[in-house]
C-alpha atoms as a PDB file:
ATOM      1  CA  UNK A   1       0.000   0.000   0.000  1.00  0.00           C
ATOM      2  CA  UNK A   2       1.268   3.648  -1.179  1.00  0.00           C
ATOM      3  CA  UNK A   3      -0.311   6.641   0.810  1.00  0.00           C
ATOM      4  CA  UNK A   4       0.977   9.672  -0.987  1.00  0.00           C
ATOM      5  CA  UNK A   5       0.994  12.653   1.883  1.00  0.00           C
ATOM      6  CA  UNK A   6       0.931  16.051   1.198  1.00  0.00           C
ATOM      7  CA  UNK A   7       1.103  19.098   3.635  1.00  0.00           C
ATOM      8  CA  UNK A   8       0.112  22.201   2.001  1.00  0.00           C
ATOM      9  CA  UNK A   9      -0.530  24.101   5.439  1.00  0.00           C
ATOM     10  CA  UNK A  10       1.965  25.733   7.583  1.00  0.00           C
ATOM     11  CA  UNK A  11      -0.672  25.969  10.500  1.00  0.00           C
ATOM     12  CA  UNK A  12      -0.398  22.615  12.371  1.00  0.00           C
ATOM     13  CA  UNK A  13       1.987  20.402  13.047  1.00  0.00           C
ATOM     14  CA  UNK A  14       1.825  16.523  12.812  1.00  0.00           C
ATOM     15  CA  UNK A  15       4.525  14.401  14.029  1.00  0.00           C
ATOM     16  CA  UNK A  16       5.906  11.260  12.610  1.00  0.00           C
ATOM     17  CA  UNK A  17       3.651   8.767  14.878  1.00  0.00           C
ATOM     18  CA  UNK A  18       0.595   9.911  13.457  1.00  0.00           C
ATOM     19  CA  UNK A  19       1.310   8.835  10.531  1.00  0.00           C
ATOM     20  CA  UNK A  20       1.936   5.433  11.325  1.00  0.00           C
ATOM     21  CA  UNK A  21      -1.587   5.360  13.146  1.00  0.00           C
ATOM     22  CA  UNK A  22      -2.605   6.586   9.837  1.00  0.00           C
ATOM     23  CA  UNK A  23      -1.195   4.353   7.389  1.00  0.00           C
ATOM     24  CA  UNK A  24      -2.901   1.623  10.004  1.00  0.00           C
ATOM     25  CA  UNK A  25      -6.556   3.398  10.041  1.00  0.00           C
ATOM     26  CA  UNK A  26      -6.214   2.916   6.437  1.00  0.00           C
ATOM     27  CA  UNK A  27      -5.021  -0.675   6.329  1.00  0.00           C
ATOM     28  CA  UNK A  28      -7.497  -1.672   8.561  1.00  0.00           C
ATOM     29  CA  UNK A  29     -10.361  -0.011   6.796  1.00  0.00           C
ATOM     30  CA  UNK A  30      -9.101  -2.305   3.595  1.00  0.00           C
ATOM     31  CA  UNK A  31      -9.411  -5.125   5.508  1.00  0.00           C
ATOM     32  CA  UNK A  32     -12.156  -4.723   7.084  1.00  0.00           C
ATOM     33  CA  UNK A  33     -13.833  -4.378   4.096  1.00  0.00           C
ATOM     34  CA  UNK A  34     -12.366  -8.034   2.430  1.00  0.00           C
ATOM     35  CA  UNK A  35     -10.055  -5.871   0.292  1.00  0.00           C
ATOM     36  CA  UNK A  36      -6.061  -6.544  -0.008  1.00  0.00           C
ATOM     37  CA  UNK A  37      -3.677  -3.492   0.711  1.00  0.00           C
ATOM     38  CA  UNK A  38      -2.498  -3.360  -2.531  1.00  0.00           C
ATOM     39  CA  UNK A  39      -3.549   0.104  -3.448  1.00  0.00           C
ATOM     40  CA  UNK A  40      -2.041   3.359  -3.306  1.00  0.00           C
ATOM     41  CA  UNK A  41      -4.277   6.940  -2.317  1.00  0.00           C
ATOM     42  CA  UNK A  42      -3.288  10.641  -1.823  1.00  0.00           C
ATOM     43  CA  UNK A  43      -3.791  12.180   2.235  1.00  0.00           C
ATOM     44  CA  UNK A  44      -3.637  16.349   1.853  1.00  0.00           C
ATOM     45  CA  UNK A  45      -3.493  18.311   4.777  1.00  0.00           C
ATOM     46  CA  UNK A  46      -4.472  21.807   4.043  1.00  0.00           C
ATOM     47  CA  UNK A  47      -5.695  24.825   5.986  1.00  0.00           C
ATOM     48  CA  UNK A  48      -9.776  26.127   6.212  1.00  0.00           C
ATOM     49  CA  UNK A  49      -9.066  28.951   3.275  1.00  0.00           C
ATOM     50  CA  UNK A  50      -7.827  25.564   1.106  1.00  0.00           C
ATOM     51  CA  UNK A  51     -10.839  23.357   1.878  1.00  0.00           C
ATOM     52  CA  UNK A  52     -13.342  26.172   1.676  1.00  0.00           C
ATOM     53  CA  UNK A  53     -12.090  26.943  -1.961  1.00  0.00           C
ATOM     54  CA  UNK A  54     -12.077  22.679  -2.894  1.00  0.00           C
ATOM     55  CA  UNK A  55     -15.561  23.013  -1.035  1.00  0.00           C
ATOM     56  CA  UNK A  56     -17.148  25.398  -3.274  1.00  0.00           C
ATOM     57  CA  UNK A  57     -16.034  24.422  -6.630  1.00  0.00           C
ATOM     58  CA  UNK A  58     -16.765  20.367  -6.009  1.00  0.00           C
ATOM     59  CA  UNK A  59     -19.632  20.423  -3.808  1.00  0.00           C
ATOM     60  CA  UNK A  60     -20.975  24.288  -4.013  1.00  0.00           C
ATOM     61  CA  UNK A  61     -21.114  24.854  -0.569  1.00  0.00           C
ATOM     62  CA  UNK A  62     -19.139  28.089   0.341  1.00  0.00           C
ATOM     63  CA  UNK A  63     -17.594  27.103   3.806  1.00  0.00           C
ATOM     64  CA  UNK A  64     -15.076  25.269   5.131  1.00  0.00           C
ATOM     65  CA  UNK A  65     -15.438  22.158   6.233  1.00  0.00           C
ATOM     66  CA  UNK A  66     -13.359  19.146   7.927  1.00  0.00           C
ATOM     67  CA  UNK A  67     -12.423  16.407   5.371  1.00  0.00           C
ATOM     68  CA  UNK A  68     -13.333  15.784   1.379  1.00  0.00           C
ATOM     69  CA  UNK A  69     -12.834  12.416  -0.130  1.00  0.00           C
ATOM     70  CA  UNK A  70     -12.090  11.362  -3.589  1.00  0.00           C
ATOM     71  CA  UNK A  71     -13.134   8.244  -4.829  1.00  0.00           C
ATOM     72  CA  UNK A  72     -11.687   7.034  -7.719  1.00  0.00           C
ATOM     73  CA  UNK A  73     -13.603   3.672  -8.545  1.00  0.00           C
ATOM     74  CA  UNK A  74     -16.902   1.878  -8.165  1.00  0.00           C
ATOM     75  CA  UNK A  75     -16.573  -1.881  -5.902  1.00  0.00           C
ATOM     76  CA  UNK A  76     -16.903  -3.476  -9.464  1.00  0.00           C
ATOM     77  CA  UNK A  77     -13.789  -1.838 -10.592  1.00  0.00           C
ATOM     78  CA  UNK A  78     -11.238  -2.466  -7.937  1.00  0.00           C
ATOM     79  CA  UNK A  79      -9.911  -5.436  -9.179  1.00  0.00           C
ATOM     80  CA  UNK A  80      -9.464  -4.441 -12.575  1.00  0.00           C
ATOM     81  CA  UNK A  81      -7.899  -7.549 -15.444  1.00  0.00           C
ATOM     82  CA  UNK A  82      -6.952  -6.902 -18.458  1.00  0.00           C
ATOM     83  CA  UNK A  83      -6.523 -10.474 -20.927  1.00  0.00           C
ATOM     84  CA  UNK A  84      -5.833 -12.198 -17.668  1.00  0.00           C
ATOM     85  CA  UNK A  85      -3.057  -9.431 -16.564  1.00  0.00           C
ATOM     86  CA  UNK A  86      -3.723  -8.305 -12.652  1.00  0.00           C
ATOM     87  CA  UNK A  87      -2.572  -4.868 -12.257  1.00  0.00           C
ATOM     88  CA  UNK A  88      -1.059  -4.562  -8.683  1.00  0.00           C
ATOM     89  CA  UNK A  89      -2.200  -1.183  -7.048  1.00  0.00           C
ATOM     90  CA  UNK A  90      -5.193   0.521  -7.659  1.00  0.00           C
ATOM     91  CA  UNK A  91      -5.929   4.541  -6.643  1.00  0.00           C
ATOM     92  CA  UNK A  92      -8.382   4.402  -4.056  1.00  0.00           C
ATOM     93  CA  UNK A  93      -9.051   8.067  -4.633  1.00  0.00           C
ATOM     94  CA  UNK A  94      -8.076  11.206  -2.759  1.00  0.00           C
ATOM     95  CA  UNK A  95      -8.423  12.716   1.028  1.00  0.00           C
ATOM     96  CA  UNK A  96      -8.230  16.460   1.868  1.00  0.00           C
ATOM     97  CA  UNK A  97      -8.265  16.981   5.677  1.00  0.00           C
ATOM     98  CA  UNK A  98      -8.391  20.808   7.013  1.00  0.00           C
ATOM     99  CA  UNK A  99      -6.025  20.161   9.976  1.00  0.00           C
ATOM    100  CA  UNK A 100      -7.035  23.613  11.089  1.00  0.00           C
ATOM    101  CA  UNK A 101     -10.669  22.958  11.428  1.00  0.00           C
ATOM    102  CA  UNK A 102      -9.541  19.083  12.611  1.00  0.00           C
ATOM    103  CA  UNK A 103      -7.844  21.359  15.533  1.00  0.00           C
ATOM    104  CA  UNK A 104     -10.880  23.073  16.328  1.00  0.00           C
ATOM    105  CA  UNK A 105     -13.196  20.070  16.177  1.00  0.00           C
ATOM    106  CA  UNK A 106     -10.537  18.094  19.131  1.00  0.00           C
ATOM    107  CA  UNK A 107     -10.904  21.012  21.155  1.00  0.00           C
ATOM    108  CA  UNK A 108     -15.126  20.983  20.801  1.00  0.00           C
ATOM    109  CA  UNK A 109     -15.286  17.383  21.484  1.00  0.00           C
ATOM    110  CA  UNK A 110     -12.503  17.425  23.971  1.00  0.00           C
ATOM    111  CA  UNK A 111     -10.064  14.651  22.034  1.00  0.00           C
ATOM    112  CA  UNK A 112      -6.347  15.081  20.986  1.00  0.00           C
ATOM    113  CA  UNK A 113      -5.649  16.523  17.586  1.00  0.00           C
ATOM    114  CA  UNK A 114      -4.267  13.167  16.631  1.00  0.00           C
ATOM    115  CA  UNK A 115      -7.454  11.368  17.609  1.00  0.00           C
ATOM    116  CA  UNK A 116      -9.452  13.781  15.067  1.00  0.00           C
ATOM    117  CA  UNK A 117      -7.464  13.177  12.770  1.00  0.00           C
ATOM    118  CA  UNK A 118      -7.786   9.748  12.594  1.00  0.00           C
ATOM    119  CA  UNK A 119     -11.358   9.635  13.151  1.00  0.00           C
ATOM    120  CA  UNK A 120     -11.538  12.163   9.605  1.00  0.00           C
ATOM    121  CA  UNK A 121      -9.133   9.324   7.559  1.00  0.00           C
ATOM    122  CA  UNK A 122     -11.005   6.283   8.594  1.00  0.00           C
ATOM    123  CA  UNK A 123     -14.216   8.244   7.365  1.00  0.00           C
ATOM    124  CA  UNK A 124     -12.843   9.267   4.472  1.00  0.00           C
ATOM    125  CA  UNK A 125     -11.590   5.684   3.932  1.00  0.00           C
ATOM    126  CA  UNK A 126     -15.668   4.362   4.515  1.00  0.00           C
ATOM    127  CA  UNK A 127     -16.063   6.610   1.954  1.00  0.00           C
ATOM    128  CA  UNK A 128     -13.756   6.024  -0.892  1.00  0.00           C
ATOM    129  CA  UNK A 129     -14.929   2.563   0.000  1.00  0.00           C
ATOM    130  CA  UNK A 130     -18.494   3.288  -1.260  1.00  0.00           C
ATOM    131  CA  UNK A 131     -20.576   4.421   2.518  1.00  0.00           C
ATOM    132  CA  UNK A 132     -22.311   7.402   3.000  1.00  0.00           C
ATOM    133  CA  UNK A 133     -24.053   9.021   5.511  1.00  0.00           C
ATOM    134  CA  UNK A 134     -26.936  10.127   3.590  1.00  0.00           C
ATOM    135  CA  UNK A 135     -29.675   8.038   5.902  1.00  0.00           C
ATOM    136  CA  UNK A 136     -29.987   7.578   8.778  1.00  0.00           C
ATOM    137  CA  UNK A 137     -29.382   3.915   7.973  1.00  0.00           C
ATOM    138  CA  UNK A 138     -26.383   5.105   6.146  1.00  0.00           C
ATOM    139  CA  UNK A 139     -24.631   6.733   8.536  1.00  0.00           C
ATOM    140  CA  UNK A 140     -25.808   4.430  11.485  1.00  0.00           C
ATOM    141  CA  UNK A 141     -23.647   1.905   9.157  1.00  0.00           C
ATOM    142  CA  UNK A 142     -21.009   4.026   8.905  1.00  0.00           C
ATOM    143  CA  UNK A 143     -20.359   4.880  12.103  1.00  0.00           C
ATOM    144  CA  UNK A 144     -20.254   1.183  13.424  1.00  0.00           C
ATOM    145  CA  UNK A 145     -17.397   0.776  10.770  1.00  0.00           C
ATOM    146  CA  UNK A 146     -15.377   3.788  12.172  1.00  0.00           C
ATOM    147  CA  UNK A 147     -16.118   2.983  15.643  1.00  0.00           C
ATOM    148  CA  UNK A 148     -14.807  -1.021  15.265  1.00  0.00           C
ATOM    149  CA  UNK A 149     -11.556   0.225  13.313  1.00  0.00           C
ATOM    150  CA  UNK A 150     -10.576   2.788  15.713  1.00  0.00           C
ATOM    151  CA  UNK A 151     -11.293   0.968  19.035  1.00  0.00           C
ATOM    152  CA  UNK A 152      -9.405  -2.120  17.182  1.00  0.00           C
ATOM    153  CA  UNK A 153      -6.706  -0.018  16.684  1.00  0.00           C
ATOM    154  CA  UNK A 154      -6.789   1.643  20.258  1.00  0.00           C
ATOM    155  CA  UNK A 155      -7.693   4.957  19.289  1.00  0.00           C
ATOM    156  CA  UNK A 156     -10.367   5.986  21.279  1.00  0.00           C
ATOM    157  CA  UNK A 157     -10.968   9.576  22.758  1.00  0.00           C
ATOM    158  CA  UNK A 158      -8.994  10.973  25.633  1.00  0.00           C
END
């Protein structure tokens, strides 16, 4: 598995642990889900200006918000042959998190930085995975997901 990370903010600082955690959220989330780790994704961490802007122009909603996902394929497509050739990794899709607004949602809910932040990739994972929380069903679904990979992984909120 390739996670391609990007910091385009100067606002927050993440240290090298939490991206360990991270790279595990996401493995976990692949597994979870019956799939192999064999695919690669883009994590951006950008400031509230950034994800307002990506906010408006892909979802026309003028405000910034927490985390955008990417997705890249449909369930049908992620093992993708060719004449009997596998290829190896497949693009899950992309994740922008606002690490300034994940900062101000720890301090709301009274969690670490590091737990928000983790809590915003395995969502984002659910969703380049196909889940959303556009039901209540939906999201009831969802959250069970997020809740199982993060207390499996020990990352719970302190």
């Amino acid at each position: 598995m390739q996670v391609i990370f990007e910091n385009r903010q100067e606002k927050i600082e993440l240290g090298d642990e939490i991206m360990d955690k991270i790279s595990d959220i996401i493995v976990e989330c692949l597994h979870y889900e019956g799939y192999e780790d064999d695919c690669e994704l883009s994590l951006s961490f950008v400031d509230n200006e950034e994800i307002r802007d990506l906010n408006c122009e892909f979802r026309g909603i003028d405000k910034a918000t927490d985390v955008l996902s990417f997705p890249l394929f449909h369930e049908d497509e992620f093992e993708i042959e060719l004449d009997g050739v596998e290829f190896g990794e497949v693009s899950l899709g992309d994740i922008v998190i606002s690490l300034e607004r994940a900062f101000e949602q720890s301090l709301e809910y009274g969690h670490s930085i590091e737990r928000e932040v983790c809590f915003l990739v395995c969502h984002s994972m659910f969703h380049l995975l196909g889940y959303d929380h556009d039901t209540e069903e939906n999201t009831a679904e969802m959250r069970k997901r997020e809740e199982y990979i993060l207390n499996e992984l020990g990352i719970t909120r302190d």
